[in-house]
PDB file of N, CA and C in Angstrom:
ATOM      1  N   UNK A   1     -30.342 -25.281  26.713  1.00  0.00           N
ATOM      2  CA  UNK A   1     -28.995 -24.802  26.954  1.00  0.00           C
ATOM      3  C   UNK A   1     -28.019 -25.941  26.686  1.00  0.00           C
ATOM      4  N   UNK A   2     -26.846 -25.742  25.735  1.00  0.00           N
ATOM      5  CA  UNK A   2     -25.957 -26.428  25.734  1.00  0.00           C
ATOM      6  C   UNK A   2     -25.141 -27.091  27.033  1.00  0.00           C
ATOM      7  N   UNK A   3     -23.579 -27.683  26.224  1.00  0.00           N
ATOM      8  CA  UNK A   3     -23.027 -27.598  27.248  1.00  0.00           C
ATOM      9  C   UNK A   3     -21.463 -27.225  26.781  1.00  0.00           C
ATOM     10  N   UNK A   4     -20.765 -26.356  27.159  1.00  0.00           N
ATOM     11  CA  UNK A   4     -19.245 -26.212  26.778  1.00  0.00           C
ATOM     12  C   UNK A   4     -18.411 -27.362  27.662  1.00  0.00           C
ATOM     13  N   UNK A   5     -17.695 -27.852  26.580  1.00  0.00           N
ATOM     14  CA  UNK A   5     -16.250 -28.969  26.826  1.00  0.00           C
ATOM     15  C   UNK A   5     -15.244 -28.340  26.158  1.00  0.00           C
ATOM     16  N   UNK A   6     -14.249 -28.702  27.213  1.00  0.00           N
ATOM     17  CA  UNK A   6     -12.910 -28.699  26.519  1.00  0.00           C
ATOM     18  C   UNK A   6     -12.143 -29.581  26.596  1.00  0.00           C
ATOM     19  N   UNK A   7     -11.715 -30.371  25.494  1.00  0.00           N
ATOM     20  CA  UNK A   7     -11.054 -31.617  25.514  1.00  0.00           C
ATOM     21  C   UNK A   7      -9.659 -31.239  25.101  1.00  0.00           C
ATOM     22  N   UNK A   8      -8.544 -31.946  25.305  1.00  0.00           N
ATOM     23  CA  UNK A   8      -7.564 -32.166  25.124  1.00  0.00           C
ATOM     24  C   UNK A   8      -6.497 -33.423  24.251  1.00  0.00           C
ATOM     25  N   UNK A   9      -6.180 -33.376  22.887  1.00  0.00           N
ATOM     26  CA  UNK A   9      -5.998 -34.546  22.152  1.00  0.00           C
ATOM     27  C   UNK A   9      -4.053 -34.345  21.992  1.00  0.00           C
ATOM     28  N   UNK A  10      -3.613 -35.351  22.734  1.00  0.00           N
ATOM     29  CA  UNK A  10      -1.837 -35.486  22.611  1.00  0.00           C
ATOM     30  C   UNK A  10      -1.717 -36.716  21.198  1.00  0.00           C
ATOM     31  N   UNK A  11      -1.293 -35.317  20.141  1.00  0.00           N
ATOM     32  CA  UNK A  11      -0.769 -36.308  18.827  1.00  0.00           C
ATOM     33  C   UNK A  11      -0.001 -37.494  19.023  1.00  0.00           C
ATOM     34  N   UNK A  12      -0.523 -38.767  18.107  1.00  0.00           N
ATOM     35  CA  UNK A  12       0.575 -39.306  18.274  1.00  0.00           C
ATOM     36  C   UNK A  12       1.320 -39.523  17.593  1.00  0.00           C
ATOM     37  N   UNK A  13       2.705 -39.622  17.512  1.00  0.00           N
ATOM     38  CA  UNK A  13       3.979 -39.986  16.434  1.00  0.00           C
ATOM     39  C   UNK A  13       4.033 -39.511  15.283  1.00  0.00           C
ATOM     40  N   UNK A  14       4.092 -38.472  14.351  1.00  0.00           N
ATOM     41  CA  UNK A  14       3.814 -38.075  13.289  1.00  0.00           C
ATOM     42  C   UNK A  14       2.352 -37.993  12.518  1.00  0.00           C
ATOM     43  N   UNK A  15       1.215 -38.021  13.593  1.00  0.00           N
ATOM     44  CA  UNK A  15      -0.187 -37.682  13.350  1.00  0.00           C
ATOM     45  C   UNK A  15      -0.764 -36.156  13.745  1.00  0.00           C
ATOM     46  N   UNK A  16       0.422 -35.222  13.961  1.00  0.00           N
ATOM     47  CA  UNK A  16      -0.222 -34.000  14.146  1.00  0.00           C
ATOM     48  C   UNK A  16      -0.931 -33.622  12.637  1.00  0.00           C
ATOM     49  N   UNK A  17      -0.728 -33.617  11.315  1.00  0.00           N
ATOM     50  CA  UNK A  17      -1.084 -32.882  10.388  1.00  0.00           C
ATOM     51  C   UNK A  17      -2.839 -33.917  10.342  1.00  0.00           C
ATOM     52  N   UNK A  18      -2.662 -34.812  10.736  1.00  0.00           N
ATOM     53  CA  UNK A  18      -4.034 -35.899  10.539  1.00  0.00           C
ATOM     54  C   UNK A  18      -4.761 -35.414  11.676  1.00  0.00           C
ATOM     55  N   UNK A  19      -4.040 -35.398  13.151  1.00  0.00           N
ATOM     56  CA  UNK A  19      -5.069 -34.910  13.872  1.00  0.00           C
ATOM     57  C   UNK A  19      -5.874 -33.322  13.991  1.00  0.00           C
ATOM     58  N   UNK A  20      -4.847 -32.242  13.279  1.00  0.00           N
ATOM     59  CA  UNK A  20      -5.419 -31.099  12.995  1.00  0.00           C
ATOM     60  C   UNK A  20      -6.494 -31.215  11.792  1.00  0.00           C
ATOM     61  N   UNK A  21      -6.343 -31.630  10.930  1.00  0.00           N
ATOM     62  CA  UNK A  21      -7.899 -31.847   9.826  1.00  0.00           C
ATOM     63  C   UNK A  21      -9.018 -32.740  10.870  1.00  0.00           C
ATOM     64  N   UNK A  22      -8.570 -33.465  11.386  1.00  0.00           N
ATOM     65  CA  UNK A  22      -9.777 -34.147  12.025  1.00  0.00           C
ATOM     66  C   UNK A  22     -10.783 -32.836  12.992  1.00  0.00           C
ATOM     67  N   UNK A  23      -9.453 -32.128  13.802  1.00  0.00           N
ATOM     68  CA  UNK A  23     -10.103 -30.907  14.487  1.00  0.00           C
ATOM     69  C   UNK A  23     -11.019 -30.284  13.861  1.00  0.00           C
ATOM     70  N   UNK A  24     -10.262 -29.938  12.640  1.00  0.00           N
ATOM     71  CA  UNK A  24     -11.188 -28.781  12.033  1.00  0.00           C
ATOM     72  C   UNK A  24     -12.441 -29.241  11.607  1.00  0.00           C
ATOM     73  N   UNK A  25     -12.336 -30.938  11.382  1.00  0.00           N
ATOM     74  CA  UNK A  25     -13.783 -30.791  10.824  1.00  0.00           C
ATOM     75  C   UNK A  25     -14.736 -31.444  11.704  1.00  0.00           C
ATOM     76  N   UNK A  26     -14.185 -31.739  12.981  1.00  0.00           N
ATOM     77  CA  UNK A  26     -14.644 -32.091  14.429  1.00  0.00           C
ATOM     78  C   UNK A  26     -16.108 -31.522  14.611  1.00  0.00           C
ATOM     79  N   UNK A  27     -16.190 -30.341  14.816  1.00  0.00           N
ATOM     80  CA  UNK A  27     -17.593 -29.247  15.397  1.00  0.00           C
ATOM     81  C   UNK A  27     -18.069 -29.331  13.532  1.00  0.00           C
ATOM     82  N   UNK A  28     -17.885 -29.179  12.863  1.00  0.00           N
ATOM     83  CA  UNK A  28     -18.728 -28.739  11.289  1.00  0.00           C
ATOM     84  C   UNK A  28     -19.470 -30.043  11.570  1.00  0.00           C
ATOM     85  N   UNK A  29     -18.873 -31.293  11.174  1.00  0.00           N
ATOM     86  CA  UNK A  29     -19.570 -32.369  11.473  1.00  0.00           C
ATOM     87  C   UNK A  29     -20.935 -32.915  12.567  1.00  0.00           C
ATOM     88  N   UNK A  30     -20.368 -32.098  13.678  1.00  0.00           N
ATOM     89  CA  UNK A  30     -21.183 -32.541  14.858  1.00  0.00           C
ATOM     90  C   UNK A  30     -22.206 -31.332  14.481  1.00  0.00           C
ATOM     91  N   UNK A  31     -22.002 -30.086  14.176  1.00  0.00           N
ATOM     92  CA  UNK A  31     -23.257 -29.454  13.736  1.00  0.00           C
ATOM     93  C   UNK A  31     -24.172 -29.873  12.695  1.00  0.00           C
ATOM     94  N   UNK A  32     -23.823 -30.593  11.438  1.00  0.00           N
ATOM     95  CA  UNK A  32     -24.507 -31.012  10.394  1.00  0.00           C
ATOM     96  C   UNK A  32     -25.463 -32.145  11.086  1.00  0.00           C
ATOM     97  N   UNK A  33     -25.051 -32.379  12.061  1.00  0.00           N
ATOM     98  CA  UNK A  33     -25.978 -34.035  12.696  1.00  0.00           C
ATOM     99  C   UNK A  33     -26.813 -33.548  13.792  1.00  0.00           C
ATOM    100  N   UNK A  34     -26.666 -32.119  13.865  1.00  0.00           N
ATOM    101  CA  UNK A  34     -27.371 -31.033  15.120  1.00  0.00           C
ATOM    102  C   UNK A  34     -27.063 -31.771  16.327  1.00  0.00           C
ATOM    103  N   UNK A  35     -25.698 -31.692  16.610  1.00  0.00           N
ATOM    104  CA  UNK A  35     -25.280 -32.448  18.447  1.00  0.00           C
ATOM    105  C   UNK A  35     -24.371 -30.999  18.558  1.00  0.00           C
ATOM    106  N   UNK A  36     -23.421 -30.211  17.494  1.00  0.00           N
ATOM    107  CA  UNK A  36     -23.330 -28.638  18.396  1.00  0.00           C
ATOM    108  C   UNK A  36     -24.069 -27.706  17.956  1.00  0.00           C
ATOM    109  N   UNK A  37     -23.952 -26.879  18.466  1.00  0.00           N
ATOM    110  CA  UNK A  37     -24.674 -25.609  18.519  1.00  0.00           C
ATOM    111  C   UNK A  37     -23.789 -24.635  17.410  1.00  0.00           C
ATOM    112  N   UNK A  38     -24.185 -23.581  17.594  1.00  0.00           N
ATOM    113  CA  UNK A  38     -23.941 -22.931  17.037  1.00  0.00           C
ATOM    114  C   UNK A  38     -22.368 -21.629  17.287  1.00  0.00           C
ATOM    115  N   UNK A  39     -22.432 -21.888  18.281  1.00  0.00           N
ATOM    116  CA  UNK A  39     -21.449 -21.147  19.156  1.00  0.00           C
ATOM    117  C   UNK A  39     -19.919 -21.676  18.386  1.00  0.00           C
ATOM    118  N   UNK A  40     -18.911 -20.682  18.458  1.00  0.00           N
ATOM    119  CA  UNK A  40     -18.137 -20.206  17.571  1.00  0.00           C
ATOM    120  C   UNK A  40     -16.638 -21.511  19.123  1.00  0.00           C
ATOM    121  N   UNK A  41     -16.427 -22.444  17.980  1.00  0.00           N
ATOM    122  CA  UNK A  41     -15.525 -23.540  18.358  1.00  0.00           C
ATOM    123  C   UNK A  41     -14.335 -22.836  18.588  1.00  0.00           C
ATOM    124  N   UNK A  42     -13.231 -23.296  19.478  1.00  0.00           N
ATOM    125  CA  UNK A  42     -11.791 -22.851  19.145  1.00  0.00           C
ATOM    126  C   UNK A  42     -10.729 -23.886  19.299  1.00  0.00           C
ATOM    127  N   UNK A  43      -9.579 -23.244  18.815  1.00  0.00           N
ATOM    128  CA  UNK A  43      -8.590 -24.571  18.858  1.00  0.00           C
ATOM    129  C   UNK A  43      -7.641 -24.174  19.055  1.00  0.00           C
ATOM    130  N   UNK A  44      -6.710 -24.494  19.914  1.00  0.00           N
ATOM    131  CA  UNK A  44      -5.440 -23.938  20.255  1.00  0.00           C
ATOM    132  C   UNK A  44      -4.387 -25.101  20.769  1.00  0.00           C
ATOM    133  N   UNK A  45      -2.732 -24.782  20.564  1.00  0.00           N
ATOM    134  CA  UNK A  45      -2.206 -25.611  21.147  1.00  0.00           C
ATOM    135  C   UNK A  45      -1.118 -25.415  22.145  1.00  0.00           C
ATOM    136  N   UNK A  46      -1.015 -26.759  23.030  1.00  0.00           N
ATOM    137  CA  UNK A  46      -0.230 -26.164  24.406  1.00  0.00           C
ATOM    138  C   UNK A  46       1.131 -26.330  23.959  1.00  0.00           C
ATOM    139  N   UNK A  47       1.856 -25.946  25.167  1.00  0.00           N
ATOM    140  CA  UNK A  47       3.655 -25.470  24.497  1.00  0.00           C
ATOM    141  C   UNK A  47       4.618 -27.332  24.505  1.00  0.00           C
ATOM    142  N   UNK A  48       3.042 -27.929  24.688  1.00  0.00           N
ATOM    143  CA  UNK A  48       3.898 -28.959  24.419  1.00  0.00           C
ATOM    144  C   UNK A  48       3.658 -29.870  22.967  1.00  0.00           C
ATOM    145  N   UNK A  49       2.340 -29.454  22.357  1.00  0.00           N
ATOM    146  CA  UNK A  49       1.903 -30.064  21.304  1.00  0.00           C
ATOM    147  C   UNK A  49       0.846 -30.613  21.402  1.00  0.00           C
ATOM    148  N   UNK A  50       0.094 -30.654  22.568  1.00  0.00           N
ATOM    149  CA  UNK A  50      -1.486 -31.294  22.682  1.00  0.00           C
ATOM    150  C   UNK A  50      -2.405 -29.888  22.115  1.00  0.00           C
ATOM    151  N   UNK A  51      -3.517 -30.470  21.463  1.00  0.00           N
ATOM    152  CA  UNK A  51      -4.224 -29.771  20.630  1.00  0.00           C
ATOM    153  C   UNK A  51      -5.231 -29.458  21.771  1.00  0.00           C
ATOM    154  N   UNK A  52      -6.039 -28.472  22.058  1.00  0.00           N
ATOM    155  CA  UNK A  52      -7.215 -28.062  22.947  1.00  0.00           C
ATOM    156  C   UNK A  52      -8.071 -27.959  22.077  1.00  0.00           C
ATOM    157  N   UNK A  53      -9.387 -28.163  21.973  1.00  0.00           N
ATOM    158  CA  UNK A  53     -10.465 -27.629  21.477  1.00  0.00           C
ATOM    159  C   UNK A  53     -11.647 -27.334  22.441  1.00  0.00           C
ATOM    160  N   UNK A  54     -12.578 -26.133  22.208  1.00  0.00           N
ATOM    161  CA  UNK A  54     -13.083 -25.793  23.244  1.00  0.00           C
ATOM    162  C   UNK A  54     -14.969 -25.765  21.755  1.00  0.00           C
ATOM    163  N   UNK A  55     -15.984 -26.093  22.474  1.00  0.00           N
ATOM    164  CA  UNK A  55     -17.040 -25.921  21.993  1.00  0.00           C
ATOM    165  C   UNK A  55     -18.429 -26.540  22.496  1.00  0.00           C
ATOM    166  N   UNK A  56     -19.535 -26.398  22.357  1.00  0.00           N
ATOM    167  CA  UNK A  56     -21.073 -26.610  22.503  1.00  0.00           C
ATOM    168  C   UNK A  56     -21.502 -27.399  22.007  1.00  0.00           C
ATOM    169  N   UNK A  57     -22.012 -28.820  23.030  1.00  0.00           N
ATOM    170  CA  UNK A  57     -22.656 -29.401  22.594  1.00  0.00           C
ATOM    171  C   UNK A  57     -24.438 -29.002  22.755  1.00  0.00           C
ATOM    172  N   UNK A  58     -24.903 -29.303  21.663  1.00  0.00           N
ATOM    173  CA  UNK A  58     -26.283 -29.102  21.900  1.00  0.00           C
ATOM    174  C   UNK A  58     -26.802 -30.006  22.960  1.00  0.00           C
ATOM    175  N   UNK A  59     -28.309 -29.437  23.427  1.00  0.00           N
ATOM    176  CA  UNK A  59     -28.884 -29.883  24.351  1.00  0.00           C
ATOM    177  C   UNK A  59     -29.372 -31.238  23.933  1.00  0.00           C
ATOM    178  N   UNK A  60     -28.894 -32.086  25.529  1.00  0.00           N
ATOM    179  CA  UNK A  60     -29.508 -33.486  24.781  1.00  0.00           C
ATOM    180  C   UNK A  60     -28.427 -34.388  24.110  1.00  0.00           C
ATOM    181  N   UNK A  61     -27.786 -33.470  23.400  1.00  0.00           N
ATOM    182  CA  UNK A  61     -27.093 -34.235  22.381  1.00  0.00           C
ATOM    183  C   UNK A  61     -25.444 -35.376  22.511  1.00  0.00           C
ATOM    184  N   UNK A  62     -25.031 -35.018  23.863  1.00  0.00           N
ATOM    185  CA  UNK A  62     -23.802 -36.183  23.961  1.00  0.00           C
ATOM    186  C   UNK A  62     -24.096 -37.404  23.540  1.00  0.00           C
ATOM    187  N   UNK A  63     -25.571 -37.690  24.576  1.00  0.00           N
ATOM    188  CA  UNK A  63     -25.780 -39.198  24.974  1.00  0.00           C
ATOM    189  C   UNK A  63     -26.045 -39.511  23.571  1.00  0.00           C
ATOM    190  N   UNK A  64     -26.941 -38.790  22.563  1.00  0.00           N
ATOM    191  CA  UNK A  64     -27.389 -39.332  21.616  1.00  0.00           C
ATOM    192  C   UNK A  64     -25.762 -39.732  20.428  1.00  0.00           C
ATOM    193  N   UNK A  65     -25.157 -38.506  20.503  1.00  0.00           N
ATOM    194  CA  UNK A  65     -23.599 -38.871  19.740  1.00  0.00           C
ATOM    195  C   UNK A  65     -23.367 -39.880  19.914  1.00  0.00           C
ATOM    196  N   UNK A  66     -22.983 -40.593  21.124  1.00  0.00           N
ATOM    197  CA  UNK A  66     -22.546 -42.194  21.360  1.00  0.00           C
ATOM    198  C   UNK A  66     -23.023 -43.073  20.787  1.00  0.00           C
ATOM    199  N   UNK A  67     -24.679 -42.972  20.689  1.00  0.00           N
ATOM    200  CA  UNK A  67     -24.789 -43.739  19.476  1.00  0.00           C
ATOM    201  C   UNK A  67     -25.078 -43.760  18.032  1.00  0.00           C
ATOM    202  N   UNK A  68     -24.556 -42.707  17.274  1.00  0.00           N
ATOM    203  CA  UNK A  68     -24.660 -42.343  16.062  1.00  0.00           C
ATOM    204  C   UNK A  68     -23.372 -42.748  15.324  1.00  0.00           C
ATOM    205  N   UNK A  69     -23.679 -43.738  14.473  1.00  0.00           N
ATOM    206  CA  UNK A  69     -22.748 -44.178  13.589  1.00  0.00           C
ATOM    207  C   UNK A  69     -21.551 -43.741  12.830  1.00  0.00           C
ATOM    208  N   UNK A  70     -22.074 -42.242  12.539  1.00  0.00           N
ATOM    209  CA  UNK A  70     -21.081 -41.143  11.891  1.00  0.00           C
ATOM    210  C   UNK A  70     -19.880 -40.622  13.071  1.00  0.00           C
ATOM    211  N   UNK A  71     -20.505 -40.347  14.493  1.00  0.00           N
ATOM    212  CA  UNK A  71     -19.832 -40.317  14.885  1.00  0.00           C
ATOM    213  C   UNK A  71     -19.022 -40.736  15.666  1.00  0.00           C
ATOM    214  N   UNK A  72     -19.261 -42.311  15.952  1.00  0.00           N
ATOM    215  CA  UNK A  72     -18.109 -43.355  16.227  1.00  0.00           C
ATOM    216  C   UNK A  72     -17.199 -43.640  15.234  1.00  0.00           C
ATOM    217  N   UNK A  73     -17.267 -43.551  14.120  1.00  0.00           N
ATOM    218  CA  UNK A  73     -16.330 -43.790  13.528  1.00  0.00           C
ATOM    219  C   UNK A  73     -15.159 -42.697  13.005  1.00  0.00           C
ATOM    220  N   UNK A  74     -15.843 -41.283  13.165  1.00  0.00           N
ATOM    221  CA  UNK A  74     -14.817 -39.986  13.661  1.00  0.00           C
ATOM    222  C   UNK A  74     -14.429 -40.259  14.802  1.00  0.00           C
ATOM    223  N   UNK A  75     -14.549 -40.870  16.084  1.00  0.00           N
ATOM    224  CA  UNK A  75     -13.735 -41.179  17.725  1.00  0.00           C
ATOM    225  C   UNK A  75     -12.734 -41.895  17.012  1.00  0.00           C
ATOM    226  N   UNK A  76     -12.910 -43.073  15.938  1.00  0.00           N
ATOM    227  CA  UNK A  76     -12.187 -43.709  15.997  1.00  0.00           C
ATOM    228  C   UNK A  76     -11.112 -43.617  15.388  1.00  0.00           C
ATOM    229  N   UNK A  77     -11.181 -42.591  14.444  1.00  0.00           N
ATOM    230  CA  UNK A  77     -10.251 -41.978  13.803  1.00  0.00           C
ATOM    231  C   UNK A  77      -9.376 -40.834  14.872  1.00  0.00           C
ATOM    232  N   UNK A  78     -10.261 -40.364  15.453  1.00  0.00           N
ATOM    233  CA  UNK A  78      -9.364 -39.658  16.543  1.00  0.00           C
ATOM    234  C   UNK A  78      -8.359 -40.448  17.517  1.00  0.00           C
ATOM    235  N   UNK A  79      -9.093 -41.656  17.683  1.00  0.00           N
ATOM    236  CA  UNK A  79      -7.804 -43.041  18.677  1.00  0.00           C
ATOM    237  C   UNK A  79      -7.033 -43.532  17.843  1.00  0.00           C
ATOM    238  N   UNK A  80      -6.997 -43.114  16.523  1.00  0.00           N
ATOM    239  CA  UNK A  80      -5.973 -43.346  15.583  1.00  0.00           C
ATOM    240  C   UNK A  80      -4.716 -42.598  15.831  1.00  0.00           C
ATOM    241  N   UNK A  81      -5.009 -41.427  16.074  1.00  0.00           N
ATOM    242  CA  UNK A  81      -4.081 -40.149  15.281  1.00  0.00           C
ATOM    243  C   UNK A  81      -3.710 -39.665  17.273  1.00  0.00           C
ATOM    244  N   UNK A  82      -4.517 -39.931  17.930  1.00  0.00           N
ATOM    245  CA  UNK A  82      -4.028 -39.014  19.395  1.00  0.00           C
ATOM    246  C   UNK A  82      -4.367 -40.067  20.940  1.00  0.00           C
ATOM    247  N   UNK A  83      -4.376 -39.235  21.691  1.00  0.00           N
ATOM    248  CA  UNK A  83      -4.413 -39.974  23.264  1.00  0.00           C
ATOM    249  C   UNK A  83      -5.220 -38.760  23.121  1.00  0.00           C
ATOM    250  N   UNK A  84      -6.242 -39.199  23.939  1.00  0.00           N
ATOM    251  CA  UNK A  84      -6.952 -37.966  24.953  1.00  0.00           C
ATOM    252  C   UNK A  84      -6.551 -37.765  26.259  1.00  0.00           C
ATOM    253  N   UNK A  85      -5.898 -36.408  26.570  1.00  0.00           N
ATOM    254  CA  UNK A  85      -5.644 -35.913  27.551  1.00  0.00           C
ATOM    255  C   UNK A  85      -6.024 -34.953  28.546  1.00  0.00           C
ATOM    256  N   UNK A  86      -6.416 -35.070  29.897  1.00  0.00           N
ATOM    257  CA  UNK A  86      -7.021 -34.673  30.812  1.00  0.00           C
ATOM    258  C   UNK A  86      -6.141 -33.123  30.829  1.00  0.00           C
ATOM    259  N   UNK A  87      -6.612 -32.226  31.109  1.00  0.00           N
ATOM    260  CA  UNK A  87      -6.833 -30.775  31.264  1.00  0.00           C
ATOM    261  C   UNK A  87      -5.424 -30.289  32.161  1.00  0.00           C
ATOM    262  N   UNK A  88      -5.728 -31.239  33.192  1.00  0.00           N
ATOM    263  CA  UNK A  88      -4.613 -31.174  34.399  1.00  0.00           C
ATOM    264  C   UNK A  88      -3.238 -31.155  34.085  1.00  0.00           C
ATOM    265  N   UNK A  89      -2.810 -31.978  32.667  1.00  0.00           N
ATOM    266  CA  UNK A  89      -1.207 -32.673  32.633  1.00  0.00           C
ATOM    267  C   UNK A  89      -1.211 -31.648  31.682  1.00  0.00           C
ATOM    268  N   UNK A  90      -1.758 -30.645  30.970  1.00  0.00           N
ATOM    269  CA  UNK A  90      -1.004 -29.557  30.707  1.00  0.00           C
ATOM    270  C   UNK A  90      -0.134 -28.482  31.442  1.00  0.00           C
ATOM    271  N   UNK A  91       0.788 -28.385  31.217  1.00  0.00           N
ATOM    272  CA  UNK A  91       1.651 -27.177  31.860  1.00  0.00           C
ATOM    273  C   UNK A  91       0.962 -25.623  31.884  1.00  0.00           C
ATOM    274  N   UNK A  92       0.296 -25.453  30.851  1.00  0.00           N
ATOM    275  CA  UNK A  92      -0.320 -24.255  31.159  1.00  0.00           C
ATOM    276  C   UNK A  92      -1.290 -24.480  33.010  1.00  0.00           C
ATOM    277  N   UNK A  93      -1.728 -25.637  32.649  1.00  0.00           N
ATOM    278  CA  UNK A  93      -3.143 -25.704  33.525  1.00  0.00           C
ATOM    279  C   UNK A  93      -2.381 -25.233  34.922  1.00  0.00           C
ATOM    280  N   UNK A  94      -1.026 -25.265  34.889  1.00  0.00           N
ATOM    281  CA  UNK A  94      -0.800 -24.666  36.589  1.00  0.00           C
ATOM    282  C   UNK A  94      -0.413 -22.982  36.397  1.00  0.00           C
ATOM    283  N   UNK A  95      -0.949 -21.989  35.577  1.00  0.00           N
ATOM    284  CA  UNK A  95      -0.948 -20.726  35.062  1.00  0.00           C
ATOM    285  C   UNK A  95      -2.322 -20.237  35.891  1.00  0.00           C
ATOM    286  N   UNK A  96      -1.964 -19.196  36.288  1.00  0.00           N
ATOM    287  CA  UNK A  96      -3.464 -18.290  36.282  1.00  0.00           C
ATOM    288  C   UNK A  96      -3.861 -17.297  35.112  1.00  0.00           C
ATOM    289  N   UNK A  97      -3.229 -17.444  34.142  1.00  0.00           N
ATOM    290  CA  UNK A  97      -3.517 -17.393  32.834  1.00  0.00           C
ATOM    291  C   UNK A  97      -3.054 -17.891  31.500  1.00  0.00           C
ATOM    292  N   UNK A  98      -3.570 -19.301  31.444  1.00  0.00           N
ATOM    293  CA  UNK A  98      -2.558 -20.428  30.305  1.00  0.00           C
ATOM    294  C   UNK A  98      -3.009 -19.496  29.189  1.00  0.00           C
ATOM    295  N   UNK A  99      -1.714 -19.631  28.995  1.00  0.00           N
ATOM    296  CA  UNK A  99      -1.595 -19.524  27.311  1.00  0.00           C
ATOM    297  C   UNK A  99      -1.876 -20.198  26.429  1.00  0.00           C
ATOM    298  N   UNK A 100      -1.718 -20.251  24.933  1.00  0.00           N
ATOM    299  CA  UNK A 100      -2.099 -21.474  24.014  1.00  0.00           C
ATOM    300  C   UNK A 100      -1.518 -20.516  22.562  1.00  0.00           C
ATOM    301  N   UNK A 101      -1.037 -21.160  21.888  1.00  0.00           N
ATOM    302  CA  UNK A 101      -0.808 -20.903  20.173  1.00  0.00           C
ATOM    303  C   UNK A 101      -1.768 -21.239  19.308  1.00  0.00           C
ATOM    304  N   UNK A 102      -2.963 -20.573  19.095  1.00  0.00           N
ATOM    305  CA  UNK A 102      -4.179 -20.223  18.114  1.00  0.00           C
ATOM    306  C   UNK A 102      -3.587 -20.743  17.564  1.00  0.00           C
ATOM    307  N   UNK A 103      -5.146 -21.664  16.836  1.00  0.00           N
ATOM    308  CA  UNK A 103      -5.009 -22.546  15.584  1.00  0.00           C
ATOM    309  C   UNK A 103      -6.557 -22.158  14.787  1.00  0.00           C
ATOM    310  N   UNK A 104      -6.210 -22.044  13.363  1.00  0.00           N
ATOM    311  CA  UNK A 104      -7.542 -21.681  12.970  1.00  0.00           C
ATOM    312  C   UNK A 104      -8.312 -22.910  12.257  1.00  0.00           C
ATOM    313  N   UNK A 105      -9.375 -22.647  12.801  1.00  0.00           N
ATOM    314  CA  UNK A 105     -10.488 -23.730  11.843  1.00  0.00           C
ATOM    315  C   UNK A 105     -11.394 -23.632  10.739  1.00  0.00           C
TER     316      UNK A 105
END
């Protein structure tokens, strides 16, 4: 059994169009190296401009990501382009039903 995360990435300074390609090819990537699953990724954004992505990591597979070469150097491209942001400092997150503006991948 996997595990579902949902992370939260706040663009920074004129890196939204860099950090949306990174999204999209976020989960394709991590599936080609078998760390997600198969389960159908999503991406959406809050009304303030932080990107959500929601998806499956395969079993097993975080700890091993950390140390796989391919994909430290996609993190690091992601600490390029955003801040990672905790779930909480979205404005939706005080909703009993947040919204989000679909983004396709």
């Amino acid at each position: 059994m996997g595990r579902m995360v949902i992370v939260g990435y706040r663009p920074k300074p004129g890196c939204e169009d860099a950090l949306l390609t990174l999204t999209r090819d976020h989960v394709p990537c991590l599936r080609r190296l078998g760390f997600a699953t198969d389960r159908q990724a999503l991406a959406m954004r809050s009304k303030d401009g932080i990107i959500v992505e929601v998806f499956e990591w395969a079993d097993g597979a975080i700890a091993r990501a950390h140390e796989h070469p391919e994909v430290l150097a996609m993190w690091e491209r992601y600490a390029a382009v955003c801040e990672y942001t905790p779930l909480r400092q979205l404005a939706e997150a005080k909703d009993l039903f947040a919204e989000f503006e679909p983004i396709e991948l």
